[in-house]
Protein backbone atom coordinates (compact mmCIF):
# COMPACT_ATOMS: atom_id res chain seq x y z
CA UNK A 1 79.86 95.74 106.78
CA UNK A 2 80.21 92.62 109.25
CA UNK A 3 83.12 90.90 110.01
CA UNK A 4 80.60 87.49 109.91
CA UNK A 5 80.77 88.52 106.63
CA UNK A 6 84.25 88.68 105.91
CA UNK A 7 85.21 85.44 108.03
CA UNK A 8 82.65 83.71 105.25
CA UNK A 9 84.33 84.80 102.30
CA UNK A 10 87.69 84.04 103.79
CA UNK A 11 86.14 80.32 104.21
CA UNK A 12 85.05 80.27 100.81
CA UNK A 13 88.25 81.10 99.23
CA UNK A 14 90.49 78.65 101.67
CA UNK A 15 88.25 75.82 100.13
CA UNK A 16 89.07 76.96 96.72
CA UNK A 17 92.90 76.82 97.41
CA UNK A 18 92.87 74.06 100.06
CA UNK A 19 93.45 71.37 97.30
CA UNK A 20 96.01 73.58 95.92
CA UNK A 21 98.47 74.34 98.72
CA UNK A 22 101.27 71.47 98.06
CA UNK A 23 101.10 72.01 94.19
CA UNK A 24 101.79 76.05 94.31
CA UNK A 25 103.75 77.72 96.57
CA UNK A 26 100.88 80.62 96.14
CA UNK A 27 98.59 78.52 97.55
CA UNK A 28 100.23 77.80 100.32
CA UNK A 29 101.06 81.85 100.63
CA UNK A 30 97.43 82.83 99.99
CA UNK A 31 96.10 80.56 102.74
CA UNK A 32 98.76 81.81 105.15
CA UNK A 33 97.90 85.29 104.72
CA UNK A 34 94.01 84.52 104.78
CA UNK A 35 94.94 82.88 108.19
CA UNK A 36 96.70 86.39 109.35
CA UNK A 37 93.62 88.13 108.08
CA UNK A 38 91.67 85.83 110.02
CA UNK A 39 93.21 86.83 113.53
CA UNK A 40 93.26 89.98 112.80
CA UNK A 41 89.47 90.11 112.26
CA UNK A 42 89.27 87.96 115.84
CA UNK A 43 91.10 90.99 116.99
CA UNK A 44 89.86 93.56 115.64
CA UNK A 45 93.10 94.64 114.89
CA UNK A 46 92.63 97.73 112.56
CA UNK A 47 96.53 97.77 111.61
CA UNK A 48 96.48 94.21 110.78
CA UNK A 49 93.00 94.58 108.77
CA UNK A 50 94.87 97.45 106.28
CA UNK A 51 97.90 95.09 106.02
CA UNK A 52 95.48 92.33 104.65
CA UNK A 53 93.71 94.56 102.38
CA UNK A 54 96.91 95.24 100.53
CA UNK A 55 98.12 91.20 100.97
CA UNK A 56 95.17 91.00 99.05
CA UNK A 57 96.17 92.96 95.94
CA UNK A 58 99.56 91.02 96.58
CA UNK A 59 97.44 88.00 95.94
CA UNK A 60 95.38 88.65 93.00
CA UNK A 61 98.63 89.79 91.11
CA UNK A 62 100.49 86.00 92.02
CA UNK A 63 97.38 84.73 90.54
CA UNK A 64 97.83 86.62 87.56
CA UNK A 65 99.53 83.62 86.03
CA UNK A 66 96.73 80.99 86.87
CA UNK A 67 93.33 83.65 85.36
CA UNK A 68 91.11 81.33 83.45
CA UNK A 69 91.06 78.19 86.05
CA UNK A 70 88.39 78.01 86.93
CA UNK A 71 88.28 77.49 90.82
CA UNK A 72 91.09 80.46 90.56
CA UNK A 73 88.52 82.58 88.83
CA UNK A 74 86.02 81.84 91.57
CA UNK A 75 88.32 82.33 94.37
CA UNK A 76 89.66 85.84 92.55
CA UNK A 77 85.20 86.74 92.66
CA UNK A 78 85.43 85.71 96.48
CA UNK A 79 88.69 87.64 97.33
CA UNK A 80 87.40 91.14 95.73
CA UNK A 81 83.90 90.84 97.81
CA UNK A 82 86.04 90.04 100.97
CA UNK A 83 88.46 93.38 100.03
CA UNK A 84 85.23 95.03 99.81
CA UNK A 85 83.84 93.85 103.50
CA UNK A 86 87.52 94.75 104.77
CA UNK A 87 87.19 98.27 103.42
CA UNK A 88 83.83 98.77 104.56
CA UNK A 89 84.89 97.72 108.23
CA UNK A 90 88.01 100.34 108.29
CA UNK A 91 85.91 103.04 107.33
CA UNK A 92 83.10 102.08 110.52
């Protein structure tokens, strides 16, 4: 797993929300955890890395509400394959 990797998927899903961020205070959320995530991949901060993975869940339940939208939908594919590289780098 690479944290290249994960910094690309993190990318990919603040361009979905970007747009989003003044209309939903989730966006806005989302984007500031994705930013936390992001320094603590600069980091390599391990405790930091396991505190994003379950922000993460955090997030997909607060989009719950907005499932079937489509750049939602897209950013929920995005999120799961960025839990995945998170896990992956935890157990390395």
């Amino acid at each position: 797993m690479s944290v290249d990797k994960a910094l690309e998927e993190i990318s990919i899903i603040e361009n979905f929300i970007k747009p989003y961020e003044y209309q939903a205070y989730e966006a806005r959320e989302a984007l500031n955890d994705l930013a936390a995530l992001r320094d603590a991949l600069s980091k390599m901060d391990k405790k930091g890395i396991e505190n994003a993975v379950e922000k993460i869940s955090k997030i997909e339940a607060k989009a719950a509400p907005y499932r079937g939208f489509g750049p939602v939908e897209e950013a929920l594919q995005h999120l799961q394959r960025l839990k995945e590289e998170l896990k992956g780098l935890l157990e390395d």
